[in-house]
Protein backbone atom coordinates (compact mmCIF):
# COMPACT_ATOMS: atom_id res chain seq x y z
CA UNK A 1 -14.00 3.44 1.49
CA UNK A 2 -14.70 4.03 -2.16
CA UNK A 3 -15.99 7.44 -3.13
CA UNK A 4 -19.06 6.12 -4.54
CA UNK A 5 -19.86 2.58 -2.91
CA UNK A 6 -21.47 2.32 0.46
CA UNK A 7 -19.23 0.57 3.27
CA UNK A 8 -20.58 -3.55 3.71
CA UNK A 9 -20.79 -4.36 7.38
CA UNK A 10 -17.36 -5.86 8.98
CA UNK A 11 -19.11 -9.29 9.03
CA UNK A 12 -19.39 -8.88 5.16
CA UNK A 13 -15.64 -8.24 4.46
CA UNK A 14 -13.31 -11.19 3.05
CA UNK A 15 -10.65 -12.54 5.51
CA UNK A 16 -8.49 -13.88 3.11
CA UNK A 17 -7.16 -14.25 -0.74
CA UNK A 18 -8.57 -17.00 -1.41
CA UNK A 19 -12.68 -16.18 0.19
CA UNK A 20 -11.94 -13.16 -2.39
CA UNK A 21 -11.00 -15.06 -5.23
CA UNK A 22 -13.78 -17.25 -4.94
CA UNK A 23 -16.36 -15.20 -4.33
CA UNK A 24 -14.92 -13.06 -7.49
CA UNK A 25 -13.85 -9.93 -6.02
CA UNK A 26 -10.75 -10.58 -7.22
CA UNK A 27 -9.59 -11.35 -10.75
CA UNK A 28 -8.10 -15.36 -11.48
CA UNK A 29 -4.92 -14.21 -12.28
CA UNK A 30 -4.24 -12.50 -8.67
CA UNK A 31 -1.35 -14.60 -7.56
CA UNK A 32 0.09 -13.36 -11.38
CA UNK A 33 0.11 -9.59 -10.18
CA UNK A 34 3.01 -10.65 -7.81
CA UNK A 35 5.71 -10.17 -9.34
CA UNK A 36 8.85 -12.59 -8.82
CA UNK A 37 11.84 -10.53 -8.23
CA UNK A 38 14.81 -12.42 -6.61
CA UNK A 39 15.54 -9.26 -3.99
CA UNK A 40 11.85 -7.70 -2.84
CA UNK A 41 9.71 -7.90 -0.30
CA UNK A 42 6.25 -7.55 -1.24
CA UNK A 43 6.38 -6.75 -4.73
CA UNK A 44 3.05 -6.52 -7.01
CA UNK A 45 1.10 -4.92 -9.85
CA UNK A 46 -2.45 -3.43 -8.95
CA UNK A 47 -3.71 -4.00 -12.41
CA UNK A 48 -6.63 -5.85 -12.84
CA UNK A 49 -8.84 -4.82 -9.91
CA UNK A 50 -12.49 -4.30 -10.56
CA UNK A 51 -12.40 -0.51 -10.62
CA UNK A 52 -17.16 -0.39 -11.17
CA UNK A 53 -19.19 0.85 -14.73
CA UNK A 54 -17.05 -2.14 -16.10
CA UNK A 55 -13.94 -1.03 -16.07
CA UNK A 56 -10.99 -2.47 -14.13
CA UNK A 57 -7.19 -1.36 -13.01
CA UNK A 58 -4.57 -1.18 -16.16
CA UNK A 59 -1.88 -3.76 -15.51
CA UNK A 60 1.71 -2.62 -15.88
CA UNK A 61 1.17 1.30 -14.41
CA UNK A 62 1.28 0.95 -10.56
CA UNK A 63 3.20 -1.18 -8.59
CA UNK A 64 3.51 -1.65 -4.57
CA UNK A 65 6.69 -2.95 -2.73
CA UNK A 66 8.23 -3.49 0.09
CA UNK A 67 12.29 -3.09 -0.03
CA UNK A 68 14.20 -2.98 -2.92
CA UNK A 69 17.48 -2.36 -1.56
CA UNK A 70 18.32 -6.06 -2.73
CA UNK A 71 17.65 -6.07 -6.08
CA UNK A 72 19.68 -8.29 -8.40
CA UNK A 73 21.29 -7.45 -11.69
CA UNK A 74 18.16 -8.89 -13.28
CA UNK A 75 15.45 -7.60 -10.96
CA UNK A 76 16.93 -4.22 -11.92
CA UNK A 77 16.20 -5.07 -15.53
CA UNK A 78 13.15 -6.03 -15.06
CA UNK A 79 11.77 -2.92 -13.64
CA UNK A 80 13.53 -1.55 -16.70
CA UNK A 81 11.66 -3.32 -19.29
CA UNK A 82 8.56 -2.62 -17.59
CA UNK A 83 9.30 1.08 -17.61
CA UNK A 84 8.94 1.51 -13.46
CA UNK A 85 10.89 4.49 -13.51
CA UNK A 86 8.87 6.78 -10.99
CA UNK A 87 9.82 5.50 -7.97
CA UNK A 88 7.96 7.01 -4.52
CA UNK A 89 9.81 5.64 -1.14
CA UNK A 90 7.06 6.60 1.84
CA UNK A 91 10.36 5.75 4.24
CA UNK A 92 12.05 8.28 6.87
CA UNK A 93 15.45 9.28 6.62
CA UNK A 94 16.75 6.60 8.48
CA UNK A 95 15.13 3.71 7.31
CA UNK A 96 16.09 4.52 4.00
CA UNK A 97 19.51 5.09 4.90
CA UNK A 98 19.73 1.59 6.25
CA UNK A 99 18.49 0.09 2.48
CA UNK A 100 19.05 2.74 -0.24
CA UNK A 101 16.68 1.35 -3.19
CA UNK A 102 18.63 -0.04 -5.76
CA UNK A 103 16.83 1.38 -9.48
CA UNK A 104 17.53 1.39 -13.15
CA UNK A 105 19.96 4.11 -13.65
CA UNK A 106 17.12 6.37 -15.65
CA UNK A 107 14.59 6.21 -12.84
CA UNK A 108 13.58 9.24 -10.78
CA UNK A 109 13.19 8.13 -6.53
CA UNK A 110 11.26 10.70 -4.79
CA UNK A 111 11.07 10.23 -1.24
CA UNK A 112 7.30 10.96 0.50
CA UNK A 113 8.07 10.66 4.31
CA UNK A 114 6.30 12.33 7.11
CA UNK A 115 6.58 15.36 8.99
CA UNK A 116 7.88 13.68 11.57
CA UNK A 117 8.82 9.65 12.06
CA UNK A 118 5.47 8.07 12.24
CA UNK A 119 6.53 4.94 11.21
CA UNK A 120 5.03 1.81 13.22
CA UNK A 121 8.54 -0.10 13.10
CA UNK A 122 9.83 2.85 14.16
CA UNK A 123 7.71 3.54 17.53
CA UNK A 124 8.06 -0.02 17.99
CA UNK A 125 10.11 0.63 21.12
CA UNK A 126 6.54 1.52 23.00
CA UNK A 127 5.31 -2.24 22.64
CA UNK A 128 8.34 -3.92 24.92
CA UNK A 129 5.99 -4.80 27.27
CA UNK A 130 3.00 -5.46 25.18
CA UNK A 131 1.14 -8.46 24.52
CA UNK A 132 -0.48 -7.74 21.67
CA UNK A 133 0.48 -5.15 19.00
CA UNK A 134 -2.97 -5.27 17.50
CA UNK A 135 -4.27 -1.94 19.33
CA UNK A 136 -1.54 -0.42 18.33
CA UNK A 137 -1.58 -0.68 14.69
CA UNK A 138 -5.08 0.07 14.85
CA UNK A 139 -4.09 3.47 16.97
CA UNK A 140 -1.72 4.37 13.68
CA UNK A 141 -4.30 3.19 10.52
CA UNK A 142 -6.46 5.55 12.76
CA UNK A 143 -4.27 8.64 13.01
CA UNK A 144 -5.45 10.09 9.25
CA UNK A 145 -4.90 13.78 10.44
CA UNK A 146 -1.30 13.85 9.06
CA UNK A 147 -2.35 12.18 6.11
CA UNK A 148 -2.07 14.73 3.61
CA UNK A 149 1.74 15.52 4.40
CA UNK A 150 2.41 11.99 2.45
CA UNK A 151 -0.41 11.57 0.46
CA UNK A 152 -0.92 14.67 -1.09
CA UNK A 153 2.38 14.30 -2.64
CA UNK A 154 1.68 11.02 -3.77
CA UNK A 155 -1.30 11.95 -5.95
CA UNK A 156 0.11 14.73 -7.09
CA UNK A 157 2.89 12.36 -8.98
CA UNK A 158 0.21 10.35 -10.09
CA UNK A 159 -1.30 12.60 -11.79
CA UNK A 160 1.84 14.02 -13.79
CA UNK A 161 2.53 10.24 -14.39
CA UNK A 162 3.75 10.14 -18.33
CA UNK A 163 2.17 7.57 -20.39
CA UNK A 164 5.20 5.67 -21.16
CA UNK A 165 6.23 5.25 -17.33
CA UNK A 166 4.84 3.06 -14.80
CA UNK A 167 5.36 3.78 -10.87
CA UNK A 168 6.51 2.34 -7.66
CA UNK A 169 5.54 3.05 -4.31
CA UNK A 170 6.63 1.56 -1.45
CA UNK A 171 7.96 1.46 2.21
CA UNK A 172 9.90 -1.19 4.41
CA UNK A 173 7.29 -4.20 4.53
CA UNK A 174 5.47 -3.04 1.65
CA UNK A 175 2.08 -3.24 4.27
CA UNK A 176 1.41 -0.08 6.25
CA UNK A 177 2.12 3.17 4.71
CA UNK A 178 2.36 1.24 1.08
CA UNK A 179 -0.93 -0.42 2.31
CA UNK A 180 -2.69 3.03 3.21
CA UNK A 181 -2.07 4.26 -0.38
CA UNK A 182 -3.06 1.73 -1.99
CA UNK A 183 -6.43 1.60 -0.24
CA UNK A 184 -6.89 5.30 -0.63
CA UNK A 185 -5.55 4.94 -4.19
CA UNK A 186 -7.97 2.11 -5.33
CA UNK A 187 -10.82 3.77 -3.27
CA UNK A 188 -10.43 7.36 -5.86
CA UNK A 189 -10.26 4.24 -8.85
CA UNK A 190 -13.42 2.64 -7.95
CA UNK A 191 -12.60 -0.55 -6.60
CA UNK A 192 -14.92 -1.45 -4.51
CA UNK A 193 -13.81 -2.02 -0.10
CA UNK A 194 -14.14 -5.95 -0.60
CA UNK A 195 -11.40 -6.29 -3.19
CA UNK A 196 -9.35 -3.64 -1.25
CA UNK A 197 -9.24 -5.77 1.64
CA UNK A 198 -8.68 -8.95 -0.08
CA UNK A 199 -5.69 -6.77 -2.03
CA UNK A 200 -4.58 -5.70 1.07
CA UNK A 201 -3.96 -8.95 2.55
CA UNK A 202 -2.23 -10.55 0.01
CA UNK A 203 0.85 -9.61 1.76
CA UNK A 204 0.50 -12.09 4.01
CA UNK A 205 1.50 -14.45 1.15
CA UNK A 206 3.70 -11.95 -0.15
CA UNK A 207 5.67 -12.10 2.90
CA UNK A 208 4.95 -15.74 4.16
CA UNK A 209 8.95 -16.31 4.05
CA UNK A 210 9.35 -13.61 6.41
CA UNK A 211 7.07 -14.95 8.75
CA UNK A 212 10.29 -15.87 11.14
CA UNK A 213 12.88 -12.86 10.06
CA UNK A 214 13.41 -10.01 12.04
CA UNK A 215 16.68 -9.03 10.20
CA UNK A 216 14.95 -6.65 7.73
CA UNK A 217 17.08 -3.16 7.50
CA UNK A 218 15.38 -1.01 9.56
CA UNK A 219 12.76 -2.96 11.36
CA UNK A 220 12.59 -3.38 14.72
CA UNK A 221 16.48 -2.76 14.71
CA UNK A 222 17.74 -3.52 18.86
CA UNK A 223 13.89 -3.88 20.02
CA UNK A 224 13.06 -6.46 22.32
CA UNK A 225 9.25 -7.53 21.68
CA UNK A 226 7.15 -10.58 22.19
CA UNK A 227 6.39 -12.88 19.04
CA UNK A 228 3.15 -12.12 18.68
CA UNK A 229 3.70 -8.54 19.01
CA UNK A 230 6.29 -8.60 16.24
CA UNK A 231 3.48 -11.20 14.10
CA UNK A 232 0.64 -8.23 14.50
CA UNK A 233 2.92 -5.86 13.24
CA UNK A 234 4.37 -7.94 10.50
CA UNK A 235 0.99 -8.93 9.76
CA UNK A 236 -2.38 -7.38 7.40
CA UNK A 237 -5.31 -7.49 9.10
CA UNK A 238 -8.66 -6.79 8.29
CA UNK A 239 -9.48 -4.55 11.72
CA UNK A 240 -6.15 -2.68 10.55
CA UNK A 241 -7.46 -1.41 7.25
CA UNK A 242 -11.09 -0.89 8.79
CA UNK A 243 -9.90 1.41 11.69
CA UNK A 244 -8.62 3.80 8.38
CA UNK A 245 -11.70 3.67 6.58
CA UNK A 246 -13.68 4.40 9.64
CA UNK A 247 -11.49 7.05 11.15
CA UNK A 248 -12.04 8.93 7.37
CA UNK A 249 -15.89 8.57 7.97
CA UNK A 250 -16.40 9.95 11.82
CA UNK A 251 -13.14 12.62 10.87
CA UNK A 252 -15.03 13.64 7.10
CA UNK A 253 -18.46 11.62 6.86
CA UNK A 254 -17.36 11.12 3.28
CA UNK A 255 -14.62 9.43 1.29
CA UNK A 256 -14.90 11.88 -1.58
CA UNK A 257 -14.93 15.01 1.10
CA UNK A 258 -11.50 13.17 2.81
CA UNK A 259 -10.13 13.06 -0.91
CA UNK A 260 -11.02 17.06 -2.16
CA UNK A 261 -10.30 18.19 1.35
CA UNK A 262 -7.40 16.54 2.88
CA UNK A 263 -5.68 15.39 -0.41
CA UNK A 264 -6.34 17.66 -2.91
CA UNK A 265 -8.36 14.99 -5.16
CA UNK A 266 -11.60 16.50 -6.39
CA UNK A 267 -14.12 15.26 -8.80
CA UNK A 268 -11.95 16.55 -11.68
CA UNK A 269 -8.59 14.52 -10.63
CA UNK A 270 -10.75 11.48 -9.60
CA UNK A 271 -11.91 12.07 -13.24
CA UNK A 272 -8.44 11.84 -14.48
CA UNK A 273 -7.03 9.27 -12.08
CA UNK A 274 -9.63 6.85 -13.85
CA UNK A 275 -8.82 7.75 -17.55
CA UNK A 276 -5.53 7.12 -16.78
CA UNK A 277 -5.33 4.18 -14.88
CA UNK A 278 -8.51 2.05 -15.52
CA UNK A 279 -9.68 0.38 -18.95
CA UNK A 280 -12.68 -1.45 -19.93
CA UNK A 281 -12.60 -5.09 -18.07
């Protein structure tokens, strides 16, 4: 999906962390990124991705999440000291008001949710007969022509981002709409698809513990659905992030026309995204 490097076949992609982390796509230090916060789901630095021309992601600037409505005393601090005090919550109404993010009392929470309530936990209520939710969450990675209503936004913060703040973004699992920017984020960087992927499906680990728990605020809240419904929807999957990045191709045929077009991110902000958020490796 990057702006520059061609797509690898599906066969080529990584299925997991650790094929990634052999094969060097992703740096040694990857299970270091996560960071160990006693009350988050899903919680981890992108810095230190390959971002291409030998340069890689800065550490410390942009962090994903899941919820951080549990946040101890100490987790608060932490985010603190490492100035995340641009926080962007890609939650509805609702799920939001369920787990109201707990910040540092100087941070600034901007809310990014859709036109309407695309959320997959929240049209969960379609799959109580299903026996798979796999189609489905391929159906909404697909659906990139409301895209811009969240993602527009998003850059647009980046971009103003002050050099002495790093930022948050995040949604309920920390996996789908946190997943989506990421991938389109790291795509404008110039990390290549492999080490999105592999990125991307590090929340499997980062959510191992909730392999079992369907008591998260807002998810899947009085829905009745099979376990391995509620496991593909909890889950990262490589077809998941694939049916995005094709979706952008047949809809744009390019990543960089998706990016000026739909988002707002020409060659100029792509130009700035880079200074300001890679480094040499």
């Amino acid at each position: 999906m990057s702006a520059t490097a061609s797509h690898p076949s599906s066969s080529s992609l990584p299925v997991s962390p650790a094929v990634a982390l052999a094969s060097g796509l992703l740096p040694e230090d990857t299970l270091g990124r996560i960071v160990p916060l006693e009350g988050a789901i899903n919680f981890r630095d992108l810095g230190g991705l390959p971002a291409g021309d030998g340069r890689r992601v800065r550490s410390r600037r942009i962090y994903r999440a899941g919820l951080i409505d549990r946040l101890s005393d100490a987790d608060v601090a932490e985010l603190a000291a490492r100035r995340i005090l641009t926080v962007l919550d890609f939650r509805e109404a609702d799920e939001a008001a369920h787990a109201p993010d707990r910040l540092p009392g100087d941070a600034i929470a901007i809310t990014l949710c859709s036109a309407g309530h695309d959320s997959p936990d929240a049209w969960a209520r379609q799959l109580a007969t299903a026996d798979s939710g796999v189609p489905f969450m391929e159906a909404f990675y697909a659906s990139t022509g409301s895209l811009a209503v969240r993602y527009r936004p998003f850059f647009e913060h980046l971009l103003a981002l002050p050099e002495d703040r790093a930022l948050l973004f995040h949604c309920t699992v920390g996996k789908d709409r946190t997943g989506i920017g990421a991938a389109l984020l790291l795509s404008a960087l110039g990390v290549p698809d492999e080490a999105i992927l592999a990125d991307y499906l590090l929340t499997n680990t980062c959510r191992a513990a909730l392999a079992d728990d369907m008591n998260i605020p807002g998810l899947l809240d009085g829905v009745e659905v099979k376990p391995q419904v509620a496991r593909d929807l909890l889950s990262a999957r490589p077809e998941y992030l694939r049916a995005l990045r094709d979706s952008i191709t047949q809809r744009h045929g390019t990543f960089a026309t998706f990016l000026e077009t739909v988002l707002g991110v020409g060659e100029t902000e792509v130009r700035t995204l880079r200074e300001k958020f890679t480094e040499p490796a």
